[in-house]
C-alpha atoms as a PDB file:
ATOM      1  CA  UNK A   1       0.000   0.000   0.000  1.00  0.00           C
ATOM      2  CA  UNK A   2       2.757   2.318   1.084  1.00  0.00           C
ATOM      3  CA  UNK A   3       4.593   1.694  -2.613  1.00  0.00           C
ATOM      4  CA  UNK A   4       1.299   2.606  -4.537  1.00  0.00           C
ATOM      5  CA  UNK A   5       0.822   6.155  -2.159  1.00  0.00           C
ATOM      6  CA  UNK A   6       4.311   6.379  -2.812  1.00  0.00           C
ATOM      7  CA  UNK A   7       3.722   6.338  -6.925  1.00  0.00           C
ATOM      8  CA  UNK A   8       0.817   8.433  -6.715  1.00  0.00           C
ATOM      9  CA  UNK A   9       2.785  11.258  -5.541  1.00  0.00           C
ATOM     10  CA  UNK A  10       5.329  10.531  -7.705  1.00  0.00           C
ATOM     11  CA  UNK A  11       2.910  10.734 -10.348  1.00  0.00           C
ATOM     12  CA  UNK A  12       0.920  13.836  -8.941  1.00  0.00           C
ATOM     13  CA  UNK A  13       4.022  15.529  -8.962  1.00  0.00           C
ATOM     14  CA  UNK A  14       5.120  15.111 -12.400  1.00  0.00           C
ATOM     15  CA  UNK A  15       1.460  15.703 -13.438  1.00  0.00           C
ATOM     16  CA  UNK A  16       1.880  19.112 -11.119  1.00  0.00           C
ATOM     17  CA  UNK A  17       5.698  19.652 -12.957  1.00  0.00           C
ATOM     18  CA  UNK A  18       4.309  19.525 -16.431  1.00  0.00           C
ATOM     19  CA  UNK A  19       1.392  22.025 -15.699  1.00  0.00           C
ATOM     20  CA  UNK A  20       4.151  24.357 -14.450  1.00  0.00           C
ATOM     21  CA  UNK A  21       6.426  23.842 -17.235  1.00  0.00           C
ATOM     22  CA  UNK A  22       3.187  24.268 -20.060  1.00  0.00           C
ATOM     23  CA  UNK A  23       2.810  28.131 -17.798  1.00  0.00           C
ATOM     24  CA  UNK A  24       6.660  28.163 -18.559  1.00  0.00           C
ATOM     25  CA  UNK A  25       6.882  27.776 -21.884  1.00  0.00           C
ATOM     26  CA  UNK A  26       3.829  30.417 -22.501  1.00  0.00           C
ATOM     27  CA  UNK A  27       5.786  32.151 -20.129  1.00  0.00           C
ATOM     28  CA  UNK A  28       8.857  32.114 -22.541  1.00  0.00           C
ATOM     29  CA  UNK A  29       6.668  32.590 -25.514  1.00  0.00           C
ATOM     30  CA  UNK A  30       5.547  35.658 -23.468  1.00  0.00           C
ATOM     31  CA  UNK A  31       9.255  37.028 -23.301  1.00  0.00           C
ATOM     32  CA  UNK A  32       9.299  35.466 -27.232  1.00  0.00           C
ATOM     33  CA  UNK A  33       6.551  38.347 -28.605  1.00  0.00           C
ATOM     34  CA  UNK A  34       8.292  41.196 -26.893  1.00  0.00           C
ATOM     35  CA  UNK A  35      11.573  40.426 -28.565  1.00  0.00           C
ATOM     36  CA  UNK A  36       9.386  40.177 -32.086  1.00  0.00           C
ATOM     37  CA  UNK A  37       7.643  43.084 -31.041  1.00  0.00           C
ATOM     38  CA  UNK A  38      11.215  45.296 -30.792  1.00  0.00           C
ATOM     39  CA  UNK A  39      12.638  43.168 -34.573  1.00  0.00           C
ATOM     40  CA  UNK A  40       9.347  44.689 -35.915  1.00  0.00           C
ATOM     41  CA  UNK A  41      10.713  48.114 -34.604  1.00  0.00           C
ATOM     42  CA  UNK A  42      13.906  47.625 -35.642  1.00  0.00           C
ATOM     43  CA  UNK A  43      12.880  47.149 -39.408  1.00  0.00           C
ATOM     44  CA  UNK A  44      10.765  50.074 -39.137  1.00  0.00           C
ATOM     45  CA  UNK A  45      14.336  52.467 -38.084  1.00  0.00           C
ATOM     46  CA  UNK A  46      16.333  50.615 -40.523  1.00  0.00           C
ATOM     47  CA  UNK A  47      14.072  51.833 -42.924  1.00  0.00           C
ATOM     48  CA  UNK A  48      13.242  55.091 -41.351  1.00  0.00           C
ATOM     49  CA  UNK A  49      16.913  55.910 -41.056  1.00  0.00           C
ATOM     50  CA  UNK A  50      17.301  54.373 -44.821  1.00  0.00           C
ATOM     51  CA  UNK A  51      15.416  57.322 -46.055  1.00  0.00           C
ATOM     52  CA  UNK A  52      15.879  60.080 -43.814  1.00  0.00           C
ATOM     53  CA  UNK A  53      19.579  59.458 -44.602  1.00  0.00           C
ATOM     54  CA  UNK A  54      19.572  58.400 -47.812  1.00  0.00           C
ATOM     55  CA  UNK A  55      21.767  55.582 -47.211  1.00  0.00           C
ATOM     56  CA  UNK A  56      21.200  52.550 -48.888  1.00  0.00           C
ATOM     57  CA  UNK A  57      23.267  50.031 -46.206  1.00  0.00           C
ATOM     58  CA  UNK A  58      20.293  50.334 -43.812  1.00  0.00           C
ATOM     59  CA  UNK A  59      18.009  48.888 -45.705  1.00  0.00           C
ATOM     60  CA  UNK A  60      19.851  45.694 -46.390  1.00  0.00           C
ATOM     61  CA  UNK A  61      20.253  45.400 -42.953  1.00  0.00           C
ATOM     62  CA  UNK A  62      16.401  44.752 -42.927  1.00  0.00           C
ATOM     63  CA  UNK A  63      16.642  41.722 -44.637  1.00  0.00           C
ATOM     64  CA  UNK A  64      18.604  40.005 -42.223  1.00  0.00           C
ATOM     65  CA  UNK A  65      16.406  41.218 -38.905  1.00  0.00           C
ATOM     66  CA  UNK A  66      13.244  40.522 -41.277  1.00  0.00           C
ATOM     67  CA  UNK A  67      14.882  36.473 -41.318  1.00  0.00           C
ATOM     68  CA  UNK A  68      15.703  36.624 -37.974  1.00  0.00           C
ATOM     69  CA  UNK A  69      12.057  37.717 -37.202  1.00  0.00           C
ATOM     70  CA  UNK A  70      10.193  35.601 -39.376  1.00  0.00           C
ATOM     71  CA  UNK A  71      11.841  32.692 -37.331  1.00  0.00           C
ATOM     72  CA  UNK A  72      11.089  33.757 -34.141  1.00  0.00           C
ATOM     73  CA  UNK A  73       7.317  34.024 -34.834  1.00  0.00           C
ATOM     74  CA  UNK A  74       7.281  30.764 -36.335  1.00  0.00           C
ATOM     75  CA  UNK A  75       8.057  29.638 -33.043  1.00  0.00           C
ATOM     76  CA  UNK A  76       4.917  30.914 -31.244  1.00  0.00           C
ATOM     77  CA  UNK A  77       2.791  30.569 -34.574  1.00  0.00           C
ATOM     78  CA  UNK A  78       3.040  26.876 -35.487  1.00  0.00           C
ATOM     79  CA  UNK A  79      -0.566  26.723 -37.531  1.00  0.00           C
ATOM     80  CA  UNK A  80      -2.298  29.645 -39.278  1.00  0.00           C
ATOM     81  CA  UNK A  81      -4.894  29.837 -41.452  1.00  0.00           C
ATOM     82  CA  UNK A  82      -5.882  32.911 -44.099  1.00  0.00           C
ATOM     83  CA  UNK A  83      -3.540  36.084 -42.823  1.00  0.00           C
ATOM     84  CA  UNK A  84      -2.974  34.849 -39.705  1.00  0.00           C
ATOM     85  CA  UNK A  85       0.561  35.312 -40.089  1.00  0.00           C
ATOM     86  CA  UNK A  86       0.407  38.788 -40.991  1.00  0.00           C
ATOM     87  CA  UNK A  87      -2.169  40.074 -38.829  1.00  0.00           C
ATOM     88  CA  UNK A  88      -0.021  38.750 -35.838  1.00  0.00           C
ATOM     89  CA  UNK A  89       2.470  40.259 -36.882  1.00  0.00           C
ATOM     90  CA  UNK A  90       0.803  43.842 -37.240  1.00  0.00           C
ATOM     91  CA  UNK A  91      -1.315  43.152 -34.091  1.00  0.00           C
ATOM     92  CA  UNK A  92       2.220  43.272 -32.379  1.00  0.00           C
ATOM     93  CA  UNK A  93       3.840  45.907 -34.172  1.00  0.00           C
ATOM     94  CA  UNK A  94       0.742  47.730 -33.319  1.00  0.00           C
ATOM     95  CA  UNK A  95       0.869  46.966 -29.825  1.00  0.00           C
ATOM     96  CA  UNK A  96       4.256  47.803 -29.569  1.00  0.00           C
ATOM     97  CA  UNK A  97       3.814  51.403 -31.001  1.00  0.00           C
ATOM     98  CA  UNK A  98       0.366  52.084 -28.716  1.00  0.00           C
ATOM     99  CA  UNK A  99       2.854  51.201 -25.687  1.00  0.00           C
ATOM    100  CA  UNK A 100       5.594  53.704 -27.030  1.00  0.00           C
ATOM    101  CA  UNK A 101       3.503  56.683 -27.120  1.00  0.00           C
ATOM    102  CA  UNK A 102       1.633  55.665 -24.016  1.00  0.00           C
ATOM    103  CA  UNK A 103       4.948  55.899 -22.053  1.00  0.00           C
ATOM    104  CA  UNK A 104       5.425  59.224 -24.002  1.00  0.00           C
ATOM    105  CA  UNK A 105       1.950  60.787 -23.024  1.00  0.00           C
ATOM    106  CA  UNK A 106       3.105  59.457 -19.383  1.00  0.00           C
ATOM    107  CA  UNK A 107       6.182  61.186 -19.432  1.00  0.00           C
ATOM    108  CA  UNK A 108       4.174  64.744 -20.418  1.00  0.00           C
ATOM    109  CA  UNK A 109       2.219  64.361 -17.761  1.00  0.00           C
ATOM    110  CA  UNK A 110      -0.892  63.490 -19.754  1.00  0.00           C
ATOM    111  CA  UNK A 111      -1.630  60.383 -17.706  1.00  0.00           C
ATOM    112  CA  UNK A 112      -5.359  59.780 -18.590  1.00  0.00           C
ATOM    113  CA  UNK A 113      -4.286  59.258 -22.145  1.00  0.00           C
ATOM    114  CA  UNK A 114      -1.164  57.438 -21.732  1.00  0.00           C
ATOM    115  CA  UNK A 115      -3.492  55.066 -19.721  1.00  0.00           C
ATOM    116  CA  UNK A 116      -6.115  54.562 -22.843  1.00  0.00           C
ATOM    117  CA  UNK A 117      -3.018  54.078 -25.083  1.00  0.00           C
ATOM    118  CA  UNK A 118      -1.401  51.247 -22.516  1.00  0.00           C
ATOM    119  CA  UNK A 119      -5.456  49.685 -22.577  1.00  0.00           C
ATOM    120  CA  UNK A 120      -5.052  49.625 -26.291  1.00  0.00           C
ATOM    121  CA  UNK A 121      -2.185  48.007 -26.371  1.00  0.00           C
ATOM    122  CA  UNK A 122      -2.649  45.433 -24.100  1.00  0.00           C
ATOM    123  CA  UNK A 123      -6.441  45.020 -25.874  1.00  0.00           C
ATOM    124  CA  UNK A 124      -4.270  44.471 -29.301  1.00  0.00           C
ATOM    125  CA  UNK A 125      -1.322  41.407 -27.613  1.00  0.00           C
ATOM    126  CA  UNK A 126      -4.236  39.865 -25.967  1.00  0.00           C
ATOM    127  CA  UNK A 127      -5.956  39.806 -29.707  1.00  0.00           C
ATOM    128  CA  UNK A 128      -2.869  38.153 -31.073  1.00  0.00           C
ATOM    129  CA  UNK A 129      -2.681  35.293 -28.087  1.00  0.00           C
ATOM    130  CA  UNK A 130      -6.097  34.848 -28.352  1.00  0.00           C
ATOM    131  CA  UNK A 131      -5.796  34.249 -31.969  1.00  0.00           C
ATOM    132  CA  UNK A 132      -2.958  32.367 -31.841  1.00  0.00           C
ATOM    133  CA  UNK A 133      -4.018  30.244 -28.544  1.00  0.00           C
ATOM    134  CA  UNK A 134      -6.963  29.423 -30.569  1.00  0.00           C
ATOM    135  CA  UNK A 135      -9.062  30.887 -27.932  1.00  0.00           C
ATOM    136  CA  UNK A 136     -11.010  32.484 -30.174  1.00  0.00           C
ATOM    137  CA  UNK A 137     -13.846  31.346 -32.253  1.00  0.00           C
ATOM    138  CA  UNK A 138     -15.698  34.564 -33.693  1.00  0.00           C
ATOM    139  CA  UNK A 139     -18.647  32.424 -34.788  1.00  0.00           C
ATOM    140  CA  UNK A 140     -19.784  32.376 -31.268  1.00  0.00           C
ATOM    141  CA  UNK A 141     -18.919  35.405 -30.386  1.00  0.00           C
ATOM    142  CA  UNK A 142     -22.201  37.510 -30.106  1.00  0.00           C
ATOM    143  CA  UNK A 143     -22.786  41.130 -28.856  1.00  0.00           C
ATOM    144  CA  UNK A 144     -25.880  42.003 -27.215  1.00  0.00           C
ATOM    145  CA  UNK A 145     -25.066  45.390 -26.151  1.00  0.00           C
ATOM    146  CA  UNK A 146     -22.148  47.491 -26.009  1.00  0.00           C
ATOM    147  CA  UNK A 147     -19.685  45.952 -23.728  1.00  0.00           C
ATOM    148  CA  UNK A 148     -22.049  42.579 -22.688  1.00  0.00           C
ATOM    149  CA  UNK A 149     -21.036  39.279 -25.002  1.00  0.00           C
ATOM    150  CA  UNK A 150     -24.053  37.522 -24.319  1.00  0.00           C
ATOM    151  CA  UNK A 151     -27.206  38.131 -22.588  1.00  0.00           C
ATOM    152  CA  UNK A 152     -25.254  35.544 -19.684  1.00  0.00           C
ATOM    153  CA  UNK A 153     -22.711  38.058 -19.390  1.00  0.00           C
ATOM    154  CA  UNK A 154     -22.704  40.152 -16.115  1.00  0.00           C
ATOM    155  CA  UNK A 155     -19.634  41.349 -15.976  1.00  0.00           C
ATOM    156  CA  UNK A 156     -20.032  43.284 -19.252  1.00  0.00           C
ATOM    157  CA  UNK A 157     -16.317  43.719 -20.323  1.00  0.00           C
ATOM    158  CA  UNK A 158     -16.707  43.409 -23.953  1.00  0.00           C
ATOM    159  CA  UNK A 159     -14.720  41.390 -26.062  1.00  0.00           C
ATOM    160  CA  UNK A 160     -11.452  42.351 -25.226  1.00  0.00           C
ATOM    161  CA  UNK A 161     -11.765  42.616 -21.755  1.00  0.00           C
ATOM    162  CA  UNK A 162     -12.581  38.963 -21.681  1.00  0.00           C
ATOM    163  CA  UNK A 163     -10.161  37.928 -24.078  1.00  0.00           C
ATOM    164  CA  UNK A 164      -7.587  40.288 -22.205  1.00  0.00           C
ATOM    165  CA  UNK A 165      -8.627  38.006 -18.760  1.00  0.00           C
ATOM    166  CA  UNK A 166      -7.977  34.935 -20.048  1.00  0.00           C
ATOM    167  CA  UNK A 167      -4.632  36.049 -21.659  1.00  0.00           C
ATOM    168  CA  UNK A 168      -3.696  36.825 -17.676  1.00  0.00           C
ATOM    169  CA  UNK A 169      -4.761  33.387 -16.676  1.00  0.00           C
ATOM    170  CA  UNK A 170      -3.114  31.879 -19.455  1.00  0.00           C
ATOM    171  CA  UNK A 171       0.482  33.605 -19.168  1.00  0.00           C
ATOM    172  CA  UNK A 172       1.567  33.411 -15.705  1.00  0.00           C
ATOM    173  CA  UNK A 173       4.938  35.376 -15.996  1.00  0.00           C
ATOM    174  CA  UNK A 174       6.315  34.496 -12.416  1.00  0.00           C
ATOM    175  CA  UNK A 175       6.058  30.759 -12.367  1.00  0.00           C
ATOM    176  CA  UNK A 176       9.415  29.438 -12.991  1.00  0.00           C
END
């Protein structure tokens, strides 16, 4: 009896170790988006600095962060369908932006904005893990009014709020 108690736990455990390494690996994934999110930026000052500059060498230089970047994102987007791929891709590079002149707005003193901007953003990355958790299915997705999803919604958070709380649950940061 004592040898079976003592497999069960063994077993629990590993059962417990595997949930915390799936959180991990979102976790990493996590950390993945934000690096894709700053390749995106780079190619945009490669080019930026391309033109303003007149300078040729910068935009080969794209090429080569563009590779590096498709890569990554294949990592976190394993199966698309349609433009998937690209919307991902914009939904960060969107998100990214929204969170750069958020923390400008923040740093004139215009907090109320820089708040709406940082809500925007976040509304956008939980839009790309929800579409690339396959969390969302916009079949069934159906608005009775303004911020309510179905008439069984009370919390009334819209959409993205709801998609933007399970994105929380999902991606646990701290676990290690």
């Amino acid at each position: 009896m004592n040898n079976k108690i003592k497999n069960l736990d063994e077993f629990i455990k590993k059962v417990d170790d595997m949930k915390k390494q799936e959180k991990m690996d979102l976790s990493s994934d996590q950390d993945l988006s934000i690096a894709i999110m700053n390749l995106i930026s780079i190619e945009e000052h490669f080019f930026f600095t391309g033109a303003k500059l007149n300078k040729t060498e910068y935009y080969d230089m794209i090429k080569d962060v563009r590779e590096i970047r498709k890569e990554l994102l294949k990592k976190i987007i394993k199966e698309y369908e349609g433009e998937v791929w690209c919307i991902s891709k914009h939904l960060l590079a969107a998100s990214m932006r929204l969170m750069e002149v958020g923390t400008k707005q923040l740093g004139m003193g215009k907090k109320e904005e820089a708040y709406d901007l940082f809500d925007k953003a976040y509304n956008l990355y939980s839009l790309f893990w929800g579409l690339n958790m396959k969390l969302l299915n916009v079949g069934d997705i159906k608005k009775i009014d303004d911020e309510a999803l179905n008439k069984k919604d009370k919390e009334k958070k819209g959409f993205m709020g709801k998609l933007g709380d399970l994105v929380k649950k999902a991606i646990d940061c701290c676990i290690e």
